[in-house]
Protein backbone atom coordinates (compact mmCIF):
# COMPACT_ATOMS: atom_id res chain seq x y z
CA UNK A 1 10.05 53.93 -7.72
CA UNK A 2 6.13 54.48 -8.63
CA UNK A 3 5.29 54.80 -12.07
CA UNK A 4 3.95 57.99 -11.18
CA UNK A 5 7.12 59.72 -9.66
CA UNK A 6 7.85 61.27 -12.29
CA UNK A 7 10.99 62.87 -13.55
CA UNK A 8 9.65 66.38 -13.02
CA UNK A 9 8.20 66.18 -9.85
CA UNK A 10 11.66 64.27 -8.80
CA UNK A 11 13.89 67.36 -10.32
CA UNK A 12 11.31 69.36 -8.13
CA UNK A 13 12.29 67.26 -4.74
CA UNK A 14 15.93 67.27 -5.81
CA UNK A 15 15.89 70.64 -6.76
CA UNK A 16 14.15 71.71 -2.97
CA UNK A 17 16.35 69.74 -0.68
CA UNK A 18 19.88 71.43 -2.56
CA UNK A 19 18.34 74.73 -1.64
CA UNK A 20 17.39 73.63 1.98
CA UNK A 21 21.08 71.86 1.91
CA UNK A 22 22.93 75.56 0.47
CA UNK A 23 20.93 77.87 3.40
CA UNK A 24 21.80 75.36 6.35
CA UNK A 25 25.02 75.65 5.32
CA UNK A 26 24.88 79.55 4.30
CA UNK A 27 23.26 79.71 7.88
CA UNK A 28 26.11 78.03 9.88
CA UNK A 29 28.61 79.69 7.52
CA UNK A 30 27.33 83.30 8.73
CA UNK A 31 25.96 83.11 11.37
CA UNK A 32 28.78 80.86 13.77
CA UNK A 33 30.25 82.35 16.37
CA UNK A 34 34.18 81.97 17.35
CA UNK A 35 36.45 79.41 16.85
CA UNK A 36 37.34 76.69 18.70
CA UNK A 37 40.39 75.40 20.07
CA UNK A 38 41.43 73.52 17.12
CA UNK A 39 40.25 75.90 14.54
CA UNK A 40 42.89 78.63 16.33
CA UNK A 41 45.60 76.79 16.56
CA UNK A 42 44.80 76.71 13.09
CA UNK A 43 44.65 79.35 12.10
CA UNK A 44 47.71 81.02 13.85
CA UNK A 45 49.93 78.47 11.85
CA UNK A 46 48.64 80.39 8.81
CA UNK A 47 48.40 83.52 10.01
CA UNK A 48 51.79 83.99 11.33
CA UNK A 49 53.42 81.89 8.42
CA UNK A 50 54.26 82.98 4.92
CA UNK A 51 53.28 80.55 2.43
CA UNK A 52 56.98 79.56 2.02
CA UNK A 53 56.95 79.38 5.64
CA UNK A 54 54.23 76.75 5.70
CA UNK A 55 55.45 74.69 3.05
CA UNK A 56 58.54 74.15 4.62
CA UNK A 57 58.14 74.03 8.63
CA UNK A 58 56.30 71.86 10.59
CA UNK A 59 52.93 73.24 11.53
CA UNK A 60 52.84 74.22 15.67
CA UNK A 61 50.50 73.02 18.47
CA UNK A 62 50.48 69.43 16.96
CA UNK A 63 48.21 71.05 14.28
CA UNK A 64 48.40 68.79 10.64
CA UNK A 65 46.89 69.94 7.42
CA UNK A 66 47.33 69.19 3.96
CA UNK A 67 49.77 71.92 2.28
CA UNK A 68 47.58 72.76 -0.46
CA UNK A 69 45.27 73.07 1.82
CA UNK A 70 47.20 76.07 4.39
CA UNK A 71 47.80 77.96 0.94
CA UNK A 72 44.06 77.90 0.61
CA UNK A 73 43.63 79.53 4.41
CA UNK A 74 46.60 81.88 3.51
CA UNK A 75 45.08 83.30 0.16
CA UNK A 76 41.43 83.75 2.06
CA UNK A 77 43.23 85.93 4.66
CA UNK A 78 44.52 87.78 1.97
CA UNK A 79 41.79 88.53 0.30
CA UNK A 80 38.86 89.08 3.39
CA UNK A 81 41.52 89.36 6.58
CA UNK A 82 42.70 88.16 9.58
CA UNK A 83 38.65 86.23 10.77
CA UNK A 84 36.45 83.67 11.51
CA UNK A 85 34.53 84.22 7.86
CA UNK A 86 38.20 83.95 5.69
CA UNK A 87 39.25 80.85 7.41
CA UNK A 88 35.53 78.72 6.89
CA UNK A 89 35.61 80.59 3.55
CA UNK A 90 37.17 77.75 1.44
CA UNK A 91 35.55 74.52 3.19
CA UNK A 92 31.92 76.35 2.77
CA UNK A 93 32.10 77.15 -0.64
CA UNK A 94 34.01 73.46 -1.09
CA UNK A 95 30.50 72.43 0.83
CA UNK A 96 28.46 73.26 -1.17
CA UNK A 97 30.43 71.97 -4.41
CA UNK A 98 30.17 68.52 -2.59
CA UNK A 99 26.52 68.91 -3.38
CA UNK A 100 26.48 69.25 -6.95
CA UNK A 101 30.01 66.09 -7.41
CA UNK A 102 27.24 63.73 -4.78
CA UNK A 103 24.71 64.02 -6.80
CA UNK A 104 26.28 63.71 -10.13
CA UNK A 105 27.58 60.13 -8.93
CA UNK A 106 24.00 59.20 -7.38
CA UNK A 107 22.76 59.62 -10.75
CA UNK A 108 25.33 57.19 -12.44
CA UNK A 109 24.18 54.53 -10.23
CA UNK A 110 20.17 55.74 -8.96
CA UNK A 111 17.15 57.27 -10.40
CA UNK A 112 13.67 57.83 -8.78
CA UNK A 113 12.69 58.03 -5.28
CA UNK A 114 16.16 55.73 -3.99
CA UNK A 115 17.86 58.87 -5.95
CA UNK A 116 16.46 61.31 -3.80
CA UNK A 117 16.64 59.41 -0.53
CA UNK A 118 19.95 59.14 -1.32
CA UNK A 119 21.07 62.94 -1.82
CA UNK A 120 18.32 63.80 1.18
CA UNK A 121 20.63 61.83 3.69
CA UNK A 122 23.96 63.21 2.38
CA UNK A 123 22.80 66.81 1.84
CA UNK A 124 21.04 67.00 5.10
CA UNK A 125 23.51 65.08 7.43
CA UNK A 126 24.56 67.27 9.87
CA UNK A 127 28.39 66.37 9.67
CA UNK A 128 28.48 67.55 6.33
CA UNK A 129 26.80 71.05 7.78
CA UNK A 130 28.71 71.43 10.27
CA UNK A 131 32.46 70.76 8.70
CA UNK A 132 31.30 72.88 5.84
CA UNK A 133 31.54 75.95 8.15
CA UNK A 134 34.41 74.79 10.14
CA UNK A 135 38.02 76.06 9.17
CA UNK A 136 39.56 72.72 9.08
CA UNK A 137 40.08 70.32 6.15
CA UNK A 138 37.95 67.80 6.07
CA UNK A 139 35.24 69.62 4.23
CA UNK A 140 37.73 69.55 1.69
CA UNK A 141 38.47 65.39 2.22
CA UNK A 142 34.79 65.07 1.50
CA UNK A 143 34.88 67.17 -1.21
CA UNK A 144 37.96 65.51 -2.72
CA UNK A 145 37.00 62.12 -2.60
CA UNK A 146 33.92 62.64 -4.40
CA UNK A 147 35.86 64.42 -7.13
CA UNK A 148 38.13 61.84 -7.65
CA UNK A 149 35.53 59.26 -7.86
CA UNK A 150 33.45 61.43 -9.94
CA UNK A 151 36.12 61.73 -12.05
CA UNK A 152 37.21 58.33 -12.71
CA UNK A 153 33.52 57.31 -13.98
CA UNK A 154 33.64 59.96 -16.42
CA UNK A 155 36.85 58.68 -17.45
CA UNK A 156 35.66 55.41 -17.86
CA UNK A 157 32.57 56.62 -19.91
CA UNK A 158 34.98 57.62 -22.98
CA UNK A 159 36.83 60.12 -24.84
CA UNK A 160 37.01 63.51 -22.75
CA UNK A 161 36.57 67.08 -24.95
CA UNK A 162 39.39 69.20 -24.39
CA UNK A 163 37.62 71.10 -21.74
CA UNK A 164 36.41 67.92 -19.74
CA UNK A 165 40.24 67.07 -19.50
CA UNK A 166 41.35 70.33 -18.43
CA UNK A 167 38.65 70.22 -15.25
CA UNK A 168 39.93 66.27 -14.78
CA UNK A 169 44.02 67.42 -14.84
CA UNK A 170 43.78 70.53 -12.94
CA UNK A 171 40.99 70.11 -10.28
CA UNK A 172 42.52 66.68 -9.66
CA UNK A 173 45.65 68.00 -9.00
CA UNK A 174 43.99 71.20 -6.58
CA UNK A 175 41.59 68.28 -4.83
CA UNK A 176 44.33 65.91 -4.22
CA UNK A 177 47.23 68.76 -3.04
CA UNK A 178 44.50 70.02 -0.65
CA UNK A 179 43.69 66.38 0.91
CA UNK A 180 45.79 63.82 2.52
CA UNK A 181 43.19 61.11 1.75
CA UNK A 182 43.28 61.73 -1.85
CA UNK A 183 46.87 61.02 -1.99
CA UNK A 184 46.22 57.21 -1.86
CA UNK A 185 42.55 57.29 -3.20
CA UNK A 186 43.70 58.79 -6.48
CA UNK A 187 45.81 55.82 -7.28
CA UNK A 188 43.32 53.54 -6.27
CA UNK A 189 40.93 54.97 -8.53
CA UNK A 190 43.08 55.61 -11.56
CA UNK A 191 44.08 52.05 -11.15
CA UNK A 192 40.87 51.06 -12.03
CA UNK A 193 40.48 53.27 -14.80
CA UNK A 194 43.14 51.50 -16.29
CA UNK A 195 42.22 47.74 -16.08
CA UNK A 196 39.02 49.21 -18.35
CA UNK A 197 41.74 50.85 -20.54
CA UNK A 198 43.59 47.91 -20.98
CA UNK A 199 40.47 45.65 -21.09
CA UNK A 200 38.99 47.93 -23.88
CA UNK A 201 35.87 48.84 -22.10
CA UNK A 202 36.25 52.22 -22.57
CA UNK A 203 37.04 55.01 -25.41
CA UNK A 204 39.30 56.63 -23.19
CA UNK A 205 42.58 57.02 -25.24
CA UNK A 206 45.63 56.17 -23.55
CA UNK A 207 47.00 60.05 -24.15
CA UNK A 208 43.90 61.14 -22.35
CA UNK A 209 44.70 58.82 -19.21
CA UNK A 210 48.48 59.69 -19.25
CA UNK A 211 47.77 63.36 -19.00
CA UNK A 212 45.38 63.02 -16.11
CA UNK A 213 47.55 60.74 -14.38
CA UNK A 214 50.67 62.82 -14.66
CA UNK A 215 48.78 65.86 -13.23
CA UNK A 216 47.48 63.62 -10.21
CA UNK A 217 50.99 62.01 -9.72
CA UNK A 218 52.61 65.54 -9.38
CA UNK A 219 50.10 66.49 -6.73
CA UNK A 220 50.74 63.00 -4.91
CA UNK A 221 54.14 63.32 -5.08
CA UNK A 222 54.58 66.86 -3.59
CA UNK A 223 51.97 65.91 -0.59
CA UNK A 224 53.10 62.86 0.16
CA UNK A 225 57.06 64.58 0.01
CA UNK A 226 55.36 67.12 2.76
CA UNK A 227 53.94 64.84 4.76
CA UNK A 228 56.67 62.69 5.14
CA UNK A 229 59.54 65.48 5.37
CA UNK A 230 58.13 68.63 6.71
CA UNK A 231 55.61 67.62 8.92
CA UNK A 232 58.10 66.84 12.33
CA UNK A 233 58.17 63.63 13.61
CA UNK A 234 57.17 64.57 16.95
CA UNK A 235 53.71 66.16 15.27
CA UNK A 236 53.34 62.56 13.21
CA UNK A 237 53.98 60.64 17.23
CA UNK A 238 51.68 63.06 18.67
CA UNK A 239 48.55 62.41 15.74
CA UNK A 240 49.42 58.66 15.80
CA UNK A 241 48.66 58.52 19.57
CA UNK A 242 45.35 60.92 19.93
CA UNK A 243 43.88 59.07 16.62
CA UNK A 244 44.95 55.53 18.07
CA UNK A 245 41.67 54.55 18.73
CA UNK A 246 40.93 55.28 14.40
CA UNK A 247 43.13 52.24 13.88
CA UNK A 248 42.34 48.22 13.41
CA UNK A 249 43.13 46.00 16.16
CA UNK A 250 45.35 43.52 14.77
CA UNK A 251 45.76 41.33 18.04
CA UNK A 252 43.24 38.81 17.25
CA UNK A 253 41.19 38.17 14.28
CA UNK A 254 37.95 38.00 16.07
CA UNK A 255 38.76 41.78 17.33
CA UNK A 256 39.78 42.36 13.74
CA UNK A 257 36.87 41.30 11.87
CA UNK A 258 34.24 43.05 14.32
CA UNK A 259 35.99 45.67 14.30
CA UNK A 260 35.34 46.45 10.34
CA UNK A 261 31.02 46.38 10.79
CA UNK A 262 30.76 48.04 14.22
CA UNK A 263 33.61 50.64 12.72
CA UNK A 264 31.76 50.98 9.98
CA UNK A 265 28.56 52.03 11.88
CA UNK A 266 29.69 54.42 14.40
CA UNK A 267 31.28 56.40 11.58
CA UNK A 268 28.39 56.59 9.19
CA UNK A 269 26.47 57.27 12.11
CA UNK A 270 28.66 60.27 12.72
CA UNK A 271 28.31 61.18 9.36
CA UNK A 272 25.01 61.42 9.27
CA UNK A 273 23.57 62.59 12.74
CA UNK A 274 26.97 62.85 15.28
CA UNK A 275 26.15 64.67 18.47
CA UNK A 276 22.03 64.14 17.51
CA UNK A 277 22.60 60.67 18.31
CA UNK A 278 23.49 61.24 22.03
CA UNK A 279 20.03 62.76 22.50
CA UNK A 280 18.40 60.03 20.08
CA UNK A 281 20.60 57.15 20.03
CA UNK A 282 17.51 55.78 17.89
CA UNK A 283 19.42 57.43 14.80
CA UNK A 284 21.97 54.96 14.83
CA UNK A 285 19.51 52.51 13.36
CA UNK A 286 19.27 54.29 10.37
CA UNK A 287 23.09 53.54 9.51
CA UNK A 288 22.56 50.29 10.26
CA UNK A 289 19.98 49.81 7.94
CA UNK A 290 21.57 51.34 5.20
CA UNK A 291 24.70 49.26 5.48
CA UNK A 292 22.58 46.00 5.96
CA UNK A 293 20.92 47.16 2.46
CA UNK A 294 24.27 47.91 1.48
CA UNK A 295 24.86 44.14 1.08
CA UNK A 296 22.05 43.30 -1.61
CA UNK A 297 22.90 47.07 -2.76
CA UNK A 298 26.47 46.02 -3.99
CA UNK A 299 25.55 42.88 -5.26
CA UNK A 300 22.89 44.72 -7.62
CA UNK A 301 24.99 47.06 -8.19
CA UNK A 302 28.12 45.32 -9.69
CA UNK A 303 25.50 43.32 -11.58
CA UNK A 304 24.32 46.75 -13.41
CA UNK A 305 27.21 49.25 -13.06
CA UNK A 306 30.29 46.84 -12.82
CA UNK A 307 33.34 47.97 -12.48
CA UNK A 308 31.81 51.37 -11.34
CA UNK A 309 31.00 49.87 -8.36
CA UNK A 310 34.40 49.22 -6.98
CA UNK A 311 35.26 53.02 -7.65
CA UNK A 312 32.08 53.85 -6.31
CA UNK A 313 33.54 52.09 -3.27
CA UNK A 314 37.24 53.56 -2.99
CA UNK A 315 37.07 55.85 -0.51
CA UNK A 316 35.76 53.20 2.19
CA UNK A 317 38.13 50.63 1.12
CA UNK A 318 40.48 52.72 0.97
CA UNK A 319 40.17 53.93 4.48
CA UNK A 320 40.08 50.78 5.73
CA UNK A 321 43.33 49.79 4.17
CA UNK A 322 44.76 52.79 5.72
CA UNK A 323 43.71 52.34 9.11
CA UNK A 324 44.96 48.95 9.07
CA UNK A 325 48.37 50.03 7.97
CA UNK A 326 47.99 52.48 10.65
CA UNK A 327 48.39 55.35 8.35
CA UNK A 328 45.36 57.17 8.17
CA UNK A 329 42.83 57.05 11.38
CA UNK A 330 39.38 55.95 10.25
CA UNK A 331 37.73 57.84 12.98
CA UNK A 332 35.09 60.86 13.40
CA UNK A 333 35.72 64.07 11.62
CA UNK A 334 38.94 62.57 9.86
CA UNK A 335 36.51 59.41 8.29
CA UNK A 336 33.96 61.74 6.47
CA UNK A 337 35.38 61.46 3.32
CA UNK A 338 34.83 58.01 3.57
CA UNK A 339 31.43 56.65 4.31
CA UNK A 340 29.07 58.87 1.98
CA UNK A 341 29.10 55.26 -0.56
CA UNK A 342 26.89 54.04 1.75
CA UNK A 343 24.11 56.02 0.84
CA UNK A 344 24.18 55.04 -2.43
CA UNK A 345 24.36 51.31 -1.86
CA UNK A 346 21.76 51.46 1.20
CA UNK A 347 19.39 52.88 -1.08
CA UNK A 348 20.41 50.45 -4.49
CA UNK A 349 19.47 47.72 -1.46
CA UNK A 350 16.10 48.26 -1.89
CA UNK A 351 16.05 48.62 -5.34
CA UNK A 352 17.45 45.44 -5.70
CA UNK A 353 15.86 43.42 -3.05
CA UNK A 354 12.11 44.72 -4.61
CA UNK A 355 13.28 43.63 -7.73
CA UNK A 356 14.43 40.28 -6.62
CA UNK A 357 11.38 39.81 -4.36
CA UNK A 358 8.65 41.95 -5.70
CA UNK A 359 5.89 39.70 -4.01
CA UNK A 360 6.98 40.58 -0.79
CA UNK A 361 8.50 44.17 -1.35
CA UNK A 362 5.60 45.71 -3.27
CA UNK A 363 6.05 49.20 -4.05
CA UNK A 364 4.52 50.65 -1.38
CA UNK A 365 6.83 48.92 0.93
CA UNK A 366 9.68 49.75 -0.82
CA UNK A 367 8.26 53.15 -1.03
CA UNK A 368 8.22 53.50 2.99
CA UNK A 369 11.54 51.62 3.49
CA UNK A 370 13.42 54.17 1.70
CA UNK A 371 11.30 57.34 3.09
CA UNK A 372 11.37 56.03 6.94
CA UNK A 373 15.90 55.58 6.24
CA UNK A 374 16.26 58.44 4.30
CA UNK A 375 13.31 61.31 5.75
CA UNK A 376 14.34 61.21 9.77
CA UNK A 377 17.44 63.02 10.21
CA UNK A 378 16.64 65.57 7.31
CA UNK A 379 13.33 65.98 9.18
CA UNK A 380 14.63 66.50 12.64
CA UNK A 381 17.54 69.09 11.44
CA UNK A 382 14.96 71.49 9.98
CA UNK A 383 11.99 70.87 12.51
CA UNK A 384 13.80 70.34 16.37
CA UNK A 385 15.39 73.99 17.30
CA UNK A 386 18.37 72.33 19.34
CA UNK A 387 19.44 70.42 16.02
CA UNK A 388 19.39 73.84 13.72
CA UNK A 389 22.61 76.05 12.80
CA UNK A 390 24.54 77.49 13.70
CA UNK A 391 26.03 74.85 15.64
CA UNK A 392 28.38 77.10 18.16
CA UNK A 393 31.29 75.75 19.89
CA UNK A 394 33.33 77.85 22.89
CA UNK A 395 31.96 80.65 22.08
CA UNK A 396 34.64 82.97 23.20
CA UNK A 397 34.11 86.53 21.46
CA UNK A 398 30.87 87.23 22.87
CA UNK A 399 32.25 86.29 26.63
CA UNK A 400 35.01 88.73 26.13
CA UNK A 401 32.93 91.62 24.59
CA UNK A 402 30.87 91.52 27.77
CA UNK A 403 33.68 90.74 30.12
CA UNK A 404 35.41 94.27 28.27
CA UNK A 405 32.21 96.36 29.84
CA UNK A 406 32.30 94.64 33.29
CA UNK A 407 36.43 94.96 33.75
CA UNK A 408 36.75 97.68 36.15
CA UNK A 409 40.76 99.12 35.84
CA UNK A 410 41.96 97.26 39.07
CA UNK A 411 40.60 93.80 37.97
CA UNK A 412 42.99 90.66 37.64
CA UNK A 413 41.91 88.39 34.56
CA UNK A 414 43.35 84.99 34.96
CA UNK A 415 42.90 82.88 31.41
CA UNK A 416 42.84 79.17 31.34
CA UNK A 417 45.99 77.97 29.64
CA UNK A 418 43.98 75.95 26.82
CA UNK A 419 42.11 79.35 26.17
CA UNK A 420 45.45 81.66 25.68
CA UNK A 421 44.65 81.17 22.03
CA UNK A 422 41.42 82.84 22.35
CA UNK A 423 42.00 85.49 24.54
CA UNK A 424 45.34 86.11 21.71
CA UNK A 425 42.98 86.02 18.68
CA UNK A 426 39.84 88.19 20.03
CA UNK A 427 41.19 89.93 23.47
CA UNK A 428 42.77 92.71 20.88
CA UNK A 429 39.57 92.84 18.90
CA UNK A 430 37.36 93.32 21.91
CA UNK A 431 40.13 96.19 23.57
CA UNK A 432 41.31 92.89 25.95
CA UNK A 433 45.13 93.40 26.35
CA UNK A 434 45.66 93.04 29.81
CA UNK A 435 45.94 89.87 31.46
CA UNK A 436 47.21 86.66 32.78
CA UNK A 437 48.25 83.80 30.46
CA UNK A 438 47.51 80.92 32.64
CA UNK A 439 50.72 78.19 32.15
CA UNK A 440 49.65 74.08 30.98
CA UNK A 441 50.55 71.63 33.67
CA UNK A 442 49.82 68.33 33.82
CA UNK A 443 47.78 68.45 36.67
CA UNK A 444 45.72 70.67 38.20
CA UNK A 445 47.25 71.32 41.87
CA UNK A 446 50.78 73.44 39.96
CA UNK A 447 47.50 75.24 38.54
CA UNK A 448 46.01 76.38 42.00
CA UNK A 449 49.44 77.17 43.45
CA UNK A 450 49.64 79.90 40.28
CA UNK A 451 46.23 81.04 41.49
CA UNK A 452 47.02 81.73 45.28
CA UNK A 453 49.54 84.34 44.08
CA UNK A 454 46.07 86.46 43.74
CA UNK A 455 44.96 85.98 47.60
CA UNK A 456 44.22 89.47 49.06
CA UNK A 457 43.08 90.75 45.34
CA UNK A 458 38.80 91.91 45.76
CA UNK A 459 38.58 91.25 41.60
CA UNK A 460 39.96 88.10 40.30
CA UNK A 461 38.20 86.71 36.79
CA UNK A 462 38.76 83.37 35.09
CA UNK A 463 38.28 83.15 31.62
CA UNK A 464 38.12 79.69 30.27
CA UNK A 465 36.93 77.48 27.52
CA UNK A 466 38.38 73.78 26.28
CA UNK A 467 36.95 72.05 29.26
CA UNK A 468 37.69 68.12 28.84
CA UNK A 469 37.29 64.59 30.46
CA UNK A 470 40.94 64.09 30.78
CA UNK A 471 41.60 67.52 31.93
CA UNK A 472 38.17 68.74 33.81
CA UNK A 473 40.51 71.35 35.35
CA UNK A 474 38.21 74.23 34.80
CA UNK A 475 36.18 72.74 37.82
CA UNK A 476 38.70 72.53 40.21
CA UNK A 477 39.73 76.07 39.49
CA UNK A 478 35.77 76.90 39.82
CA UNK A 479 35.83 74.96 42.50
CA UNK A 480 38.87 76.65 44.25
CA UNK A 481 38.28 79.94 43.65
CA UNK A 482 34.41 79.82 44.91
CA UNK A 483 35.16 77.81 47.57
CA UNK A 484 38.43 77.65 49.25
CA UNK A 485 40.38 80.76 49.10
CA UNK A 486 37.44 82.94 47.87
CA UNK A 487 33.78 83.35 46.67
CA UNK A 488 32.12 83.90 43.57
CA UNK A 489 30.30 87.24 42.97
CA UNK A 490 30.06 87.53 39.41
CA UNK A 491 29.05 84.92 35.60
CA UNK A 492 29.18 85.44 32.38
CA UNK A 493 27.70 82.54 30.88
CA UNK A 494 28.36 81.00 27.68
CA UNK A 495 26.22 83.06 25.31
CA UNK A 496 24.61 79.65 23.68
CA UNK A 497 23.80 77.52 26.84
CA UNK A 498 26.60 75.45 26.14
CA UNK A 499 28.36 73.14 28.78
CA UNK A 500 31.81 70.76 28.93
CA UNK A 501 33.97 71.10 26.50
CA UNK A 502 31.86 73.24 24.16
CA UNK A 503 31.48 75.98 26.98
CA UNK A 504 33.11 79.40 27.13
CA UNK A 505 32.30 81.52 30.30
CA UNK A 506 33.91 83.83 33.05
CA UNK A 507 33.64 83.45 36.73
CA UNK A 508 34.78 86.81 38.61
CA UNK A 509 35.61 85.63 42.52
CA UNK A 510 36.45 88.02 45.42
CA UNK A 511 39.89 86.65 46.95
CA UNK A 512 40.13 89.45 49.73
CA UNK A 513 38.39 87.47 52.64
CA UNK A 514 40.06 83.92 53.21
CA UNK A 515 43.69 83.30 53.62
């Protein structure tokens, strides 16, 4: 850091890029449209269940969420109803905590400029943004694994006031219960707490520790007891084979050991930029470079932080140990939680490597190195339109508020078997009652024969959304109805320009003139 960057100006920078960080997310939060696929199915589990109910049956639609987790969705029904805004409710406001547990870590570990490069690429990474206004739990992985982490170093910093051990015992036991992560990241951590317990490297008294732990265990105990005995085995099959491709190839060790750095880099890279990449696959350098600086970044690190380091580092190793063991996929929106370290031992790289080199990282190098890894994302979320919030995703409820003013009485509506959860959730909302609940198949010829039964009929619509590469059936329908046994005569687009499997739209097709 300059000499001049001084502590005021850099409580200034922090201070503006947590505000910028709260209204993206505010923005997304308030301002999203309908759920998605995933998010209903979802959210029916809780709706429909008591909280008995869902700690003690097996979630439907292959739908798997940490217990503590559903009684989170549960109580925000209860308190704002049965809607979009009560199910985010819990993983925004858990957003924006993950702000505040971030930065408290950066600063055990960063100060100056690599302090706020640091906390610019986490609170501007447009994972983070989005999953903090989506009502799934992995907001709440993020959010747990940085306060179990943040918790252990304040363990390890000494004795604990009565009120500091109240916010260790109880949050840790809400944070774990409400994460399946934190189940095995929580021993890993308090593990290391107590080698410097039994080291004496820390004032921590060994009452202190045993009270934390016990409240941790509890909440370990009763997830992991869920996991393993209420969640059906079918549902565990079913997660084992869509998340396959989370795991570590353990057929040769070649596979095996590049699997770990290119693994490594696709998921920070979703972490920080995810569907901006596809558009600028540029942004992929960036987590290349931080986990290249990672390498000098640890080594300084352990040097000045020690064992701090390693718990710094638990939620990576941790979800590489899992993935190997095939427990845990370490894969998009599930590995999250994990890769956030990074940014704090990217940017300790180039502490440590202008420290170790200072004739050939002057300041002003190390100055730009940490600006040019830390400043692009952040810059292009606030400044490109496509890359601002709300990030909308089958937008459903808008489609079927204007397909409720063009129905005319005689009208067939056909819906898409993967979009029968939307048309349940919102059809009764928008005054959408009536129609046909389109049956899964696995192909999509058993889908057109369901389809002919409407030959003759002048009206026909065909609500869809949950178009995907496996099952592009949508087209074929499109494709069909248009073209073979009839021809298209009205659209209603998706209402954000969306297309493939973010795309929610209705087709209306006159079947009276072809046999």
């Amino acid at each position: 850091m300059r000499k001049d960057y001084s502590p005021r100006k850099l409580n200034f920078w922090l201070l503006l890029v947590f505000i910028v960080a709260v209204v993206l997310r505010a923005v997304h939060y308030f301002s999203r449209s309908s759920m998605w696929l995933d998010e209903l199915a979802a959210a029916f589990n809780v709706s429909e269940r008591s909280f008995y109910q869902l700690a003690t049956e097996s979630l439907d639609f292959n739908q798997v969420a940490p217990l503590g987790f559903l009684w989170l969705q549960k109580t925000a029904t209860l308190l704002f109803g049965v809607n979009d805004h009560a199910f985010r409710f819990f993983p925004f406001v858990l957003s924006l905590l993950s702000l505040v547990l971030f930065l408290s870590i950066c600063k055990n570990f960063l100060k100056g400029l690599p302090l706020l490069g640091a906390f610019t690429l986490f609170a501007l990474s447009i994972s983070m943004v989005f999953y903090g206004g989506e009502s799934k739990q992995y907001s709440g992985d993020v959010t747990a694994a940085l306060f179990l982490v943040w918790s252990s170093l304040q363990l390890v910093k000494g004795k604990l006031k009565t009120s500091q051990l109240w916010v260790l015992c109880i949050g840790g036991f809400l944070f774990i219960f409400c994460s399946m992560p934190a189940v095995v990241l929580a021993p890993f951590v308090l593990g290391m707490v107590f080698l410097q317990l039994i080291k004496k490297k820390t004032a921590l008294s060994v009452r202190q520790f045993a009270l934390v732990a016990a409240s941790w265990a509890v909440a370990c105990i009763l997830l992991t007891y869920y996991a393993k005995f209420v969640i059906s085995t079918g549902t565990q099959e079913a997660m084992s084979e869509y998340w396959s491709r989370g795991f570590a190839p353990l057929s040769s060790v070649p596979d095996f050991l590049l699997w770990i750095p290119f693994k490594l880099q696709k998921e920070l890279s979703f972490s920080l930029a995810w569907f901006a990449t596809e558009e600028l696959p540029q942004l992929k350098y960036i987590a290349w470079a931080l986990l290249i600086l990672s390498v000098p970044g640890m080594l300084y690190l352990r040097k000045q932080s020690g064992m701090a380091t390693v718990m710094l580092l638990a939620s990576v190793i941790v979800a590489l140990v899992l993935a190997i063991f095939r427990v845990l996929p370490f894969d998009g929106r599930v590995s999250i939680y994990a890769t956030w370290p990074f940014l704090v031992t990217g940017m300790a790289g180039i502490n440590a490597i202008s420290q170790w080199v200072p004739k050939t990282v002057a300041p002003a190098i190390s100055t730009s190195l940490t600006l040019l890894v830390s400043l692009p994302i952040g810059l292009l979320l606030i400044l490109v339109p496509p890359l601002h919030p709300p990030y909308n995703s089958q937008s459903a409820q808008p489609v079927l508020k204007e397909l409720k003013k063009q129905l005319q009485p005689d009208d067939i509506l056909y819906v898409y078997f993967k979009s029968n959860y939307a048309i349940r959730f919102y059809g009764p909302e928008e005054g959408i009652t009536n129609y046909i609940a389109g049956l899964g198949y696995a192909t999509a010829d058993s889908i057109l024969r369901d389809i002919d039964t409407f030959k003759g009929r002048k009206r026909v619509w065909f609500f869809f959304t949950q178009w995907t590469r496996k099952q592009p059936f949508p087209d074929t329908i499109k494709a069909y109805m248009g073209k073979v046994i009839g021809k298209q005569i009205g659209y209603i687009p998706d209402p954000d320009g969306n297309t493939a499997d973010t795309e929610a739209a209705a087709y209306l097709y006159d079947l009276s003139g072809k046999d």
